[in-house]
Protein backbone atom coordinates (compact mmCIF):
# COMPACT_ATOMS: atom_id res chain seq x y z
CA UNK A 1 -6.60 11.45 -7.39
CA UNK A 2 -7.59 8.60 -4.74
CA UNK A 3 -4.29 8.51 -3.74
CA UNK A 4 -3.84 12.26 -2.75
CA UNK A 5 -7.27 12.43 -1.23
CA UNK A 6 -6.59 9.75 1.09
CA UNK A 7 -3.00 11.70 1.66
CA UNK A 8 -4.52 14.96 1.95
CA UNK A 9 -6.83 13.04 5.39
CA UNK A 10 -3.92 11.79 6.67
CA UNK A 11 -2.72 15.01 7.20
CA UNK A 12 -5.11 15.56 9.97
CA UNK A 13 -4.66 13.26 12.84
CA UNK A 14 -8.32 11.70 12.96
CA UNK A 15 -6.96 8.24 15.30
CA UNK A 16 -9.00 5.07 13.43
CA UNK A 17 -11.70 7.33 11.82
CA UNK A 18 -9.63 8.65 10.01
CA UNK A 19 -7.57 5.55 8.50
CA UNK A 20 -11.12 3.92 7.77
CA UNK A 21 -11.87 6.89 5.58
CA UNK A 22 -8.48 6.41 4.02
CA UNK A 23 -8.56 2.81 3.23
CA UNK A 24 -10.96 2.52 0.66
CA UNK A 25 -9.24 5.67 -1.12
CA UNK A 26 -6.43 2.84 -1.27
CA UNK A 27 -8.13 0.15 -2.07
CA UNK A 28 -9.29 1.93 -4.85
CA UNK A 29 -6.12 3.28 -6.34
CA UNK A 30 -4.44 0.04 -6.44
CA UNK A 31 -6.77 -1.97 -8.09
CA UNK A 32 -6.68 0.65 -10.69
CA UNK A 33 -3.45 1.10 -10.64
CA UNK A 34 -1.35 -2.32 -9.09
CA UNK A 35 2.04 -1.01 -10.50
CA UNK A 36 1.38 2.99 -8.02
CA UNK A 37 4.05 1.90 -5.91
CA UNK A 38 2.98 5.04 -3.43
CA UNK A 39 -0.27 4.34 -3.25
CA UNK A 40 0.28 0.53 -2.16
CA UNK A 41 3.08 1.70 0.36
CA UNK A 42 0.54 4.26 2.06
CA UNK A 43 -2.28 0.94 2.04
CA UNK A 44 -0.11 -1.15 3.50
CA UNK A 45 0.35 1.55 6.36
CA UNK A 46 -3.05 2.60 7.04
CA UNK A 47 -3.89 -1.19 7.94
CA UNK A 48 -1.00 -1.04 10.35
CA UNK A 49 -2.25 2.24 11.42
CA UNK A 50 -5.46 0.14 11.67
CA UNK A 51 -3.91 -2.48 14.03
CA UNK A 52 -2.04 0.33 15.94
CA UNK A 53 -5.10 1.66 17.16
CA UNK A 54 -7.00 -0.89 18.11
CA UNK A 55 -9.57 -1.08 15.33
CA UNK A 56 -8.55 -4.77 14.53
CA UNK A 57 -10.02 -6.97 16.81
CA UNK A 58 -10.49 -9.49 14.18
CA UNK A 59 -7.19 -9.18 13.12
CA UNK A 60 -8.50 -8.60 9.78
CA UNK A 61 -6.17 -5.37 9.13
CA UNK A 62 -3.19 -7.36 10.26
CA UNK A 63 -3.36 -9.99 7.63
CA UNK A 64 -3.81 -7.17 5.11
CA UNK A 65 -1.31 -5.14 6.12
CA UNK A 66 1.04 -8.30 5.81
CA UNK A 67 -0.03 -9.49 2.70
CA UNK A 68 0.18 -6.18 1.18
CA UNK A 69 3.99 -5.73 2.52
CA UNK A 70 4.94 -8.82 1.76
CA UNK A 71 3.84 -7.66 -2.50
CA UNK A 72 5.38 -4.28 -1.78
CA UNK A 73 8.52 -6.88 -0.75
CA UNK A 74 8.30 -8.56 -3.94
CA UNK A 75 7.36 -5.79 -6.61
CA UNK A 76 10.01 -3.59 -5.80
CA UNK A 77 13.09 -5.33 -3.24
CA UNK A 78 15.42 -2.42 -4.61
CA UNK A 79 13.27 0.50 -3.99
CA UNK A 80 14.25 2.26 -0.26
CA UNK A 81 10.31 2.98 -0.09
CA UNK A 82 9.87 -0.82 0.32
CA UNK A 83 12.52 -0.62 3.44
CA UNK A 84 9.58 2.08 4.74
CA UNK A 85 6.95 -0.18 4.22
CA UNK A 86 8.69 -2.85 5.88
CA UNK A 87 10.01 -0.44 8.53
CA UNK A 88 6.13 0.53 8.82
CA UNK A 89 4.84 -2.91 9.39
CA UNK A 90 6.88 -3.50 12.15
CA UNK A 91 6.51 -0.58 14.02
CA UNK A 92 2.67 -0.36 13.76
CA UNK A 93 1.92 -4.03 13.62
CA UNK A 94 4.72 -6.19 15.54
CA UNK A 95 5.32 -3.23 17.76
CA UNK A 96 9.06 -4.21 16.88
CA UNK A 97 11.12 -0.43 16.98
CA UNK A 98 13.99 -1.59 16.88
CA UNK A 99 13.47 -4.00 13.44
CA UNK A 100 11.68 -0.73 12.20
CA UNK A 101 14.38 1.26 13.13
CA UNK A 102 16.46 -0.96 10.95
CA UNK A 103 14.79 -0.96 7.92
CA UNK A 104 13.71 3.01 8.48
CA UNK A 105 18.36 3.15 8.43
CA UNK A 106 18.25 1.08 5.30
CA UNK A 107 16.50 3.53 3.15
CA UNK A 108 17.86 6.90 4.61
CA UNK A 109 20.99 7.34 2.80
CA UNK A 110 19.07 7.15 -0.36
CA UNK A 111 15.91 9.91 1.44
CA UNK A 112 18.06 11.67 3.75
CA UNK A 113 15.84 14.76 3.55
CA UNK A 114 12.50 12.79 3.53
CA UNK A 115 10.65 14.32 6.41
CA UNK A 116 8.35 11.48 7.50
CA UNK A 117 11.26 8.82 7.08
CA UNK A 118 12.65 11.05 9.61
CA UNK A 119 9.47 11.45 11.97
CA UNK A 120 9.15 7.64 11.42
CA UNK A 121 13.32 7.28 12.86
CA UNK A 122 12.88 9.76 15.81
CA UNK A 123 9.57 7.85 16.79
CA UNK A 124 11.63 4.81 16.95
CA UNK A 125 14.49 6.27 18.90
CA UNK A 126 11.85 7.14 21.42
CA UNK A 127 9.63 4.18 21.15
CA UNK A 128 12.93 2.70 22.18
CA UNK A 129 13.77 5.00 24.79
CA UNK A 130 16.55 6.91 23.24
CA UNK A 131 15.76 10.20 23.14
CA UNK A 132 19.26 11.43 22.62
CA UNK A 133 19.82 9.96 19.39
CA UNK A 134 16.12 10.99 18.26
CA UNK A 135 16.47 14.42 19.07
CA UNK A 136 18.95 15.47 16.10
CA UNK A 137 17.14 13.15 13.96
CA UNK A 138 13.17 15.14 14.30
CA UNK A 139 15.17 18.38 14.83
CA UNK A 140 16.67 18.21 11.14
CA UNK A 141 13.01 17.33 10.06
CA UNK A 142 12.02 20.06 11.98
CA UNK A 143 14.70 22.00 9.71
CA UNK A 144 13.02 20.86 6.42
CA UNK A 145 9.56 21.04 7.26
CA UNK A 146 9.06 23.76 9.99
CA UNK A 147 4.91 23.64 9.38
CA UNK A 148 4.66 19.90 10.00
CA UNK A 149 1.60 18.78 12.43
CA UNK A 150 3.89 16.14 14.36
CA UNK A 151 7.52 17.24 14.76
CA UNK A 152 6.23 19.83 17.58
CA UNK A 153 4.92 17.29 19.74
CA UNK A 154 7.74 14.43 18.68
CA UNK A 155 10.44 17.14 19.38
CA UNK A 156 8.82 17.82 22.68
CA UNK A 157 8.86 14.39 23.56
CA UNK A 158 12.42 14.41 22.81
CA UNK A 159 13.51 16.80 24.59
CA UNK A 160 11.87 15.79 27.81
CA UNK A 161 13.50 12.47 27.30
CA UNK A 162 16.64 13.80 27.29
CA UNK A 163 15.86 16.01 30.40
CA UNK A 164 15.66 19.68 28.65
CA UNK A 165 12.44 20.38 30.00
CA UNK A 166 12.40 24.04 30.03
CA UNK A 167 13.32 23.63 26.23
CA UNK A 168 10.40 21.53 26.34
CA UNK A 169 7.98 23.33 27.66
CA UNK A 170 8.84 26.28 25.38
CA UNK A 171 8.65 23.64 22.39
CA UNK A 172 5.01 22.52 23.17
């Protein structure tokens, strides 16, 4: 139930605020609960959600979100969620897209329809400047999740990058 609460928030983009509200959800569900591989994946990424907006000064929310990877890591190396998580930390924490972009690749051919795996590979591609190989990437999440509250604006950025700005404009 913590778990999907703090899911159900992140569904609304609140910047900080809203990750603050989340985290304790989290904290929550995995002491409960330290085998909820989900719930310690999501953790992990609202303290480098934490650290990508600024609200870490202290650099307290960096040394979580690293020590809470680096379990995810070592509970489950098999699982492609834990290439997420790892793809995750970089991109929110080391700013590193193209090491997130890497691990986001690892665990697609076993998620290939996994919408935010794909939001979190386009975002790359653009973080990255390659808007091209982006756009087919958020455009088939587009395809599976038409209602989503970020492929609009991702796919508009997209398409702008790759100079289809009419398309774009008729996309925002």
């Amino acid at each position: 139930d913590l778990y999907l609460k703090a899911r159900e928030l992140g569904r609304t983009w609140l910047a900080a605020e809203g990750f603050k509200q989340m985290r304790p959800l989290l904290e929550q569900a995995v002491a409960l609960d330290p085998n909820f591989m989900n719930a310690h994946i999501l953790l992990a990424e609202v303290y480098g959600r934490l650290v990508w907006t600024g609200a870490d000064p202290e650099g307290v929310y960096r040394e979580q979100a690293k020590t809470v990877t680096d379990r995810i890591l070592r509970q489950w190396p098999d699982r492609p969620e834990t290439d997420i998580a790892e793809g995750n930390f970089h991109y929110t924490v080391e700013r590193d897209y193209q090491e997130a972009l890497f691990s986001y690749q690892k665990a697609l051919p076993f998620m290939p329809n996994n919408t935010e795996l794909l939001i979190s590979i386009a975002s790359s591609y653009k973080r990255l400047g390659q808007y091209a190989l982006g756009l087919p990437v958020i455009t088939l999440a587009e395809s599976l999740d038409p209602e989503h509250p970020i492929i609009g604006a991702e796919k508009t950025f997209h398409l702008a990058g790759t100079g289809q700005y009419e398309e774009a404009i008729e996309n925002a």
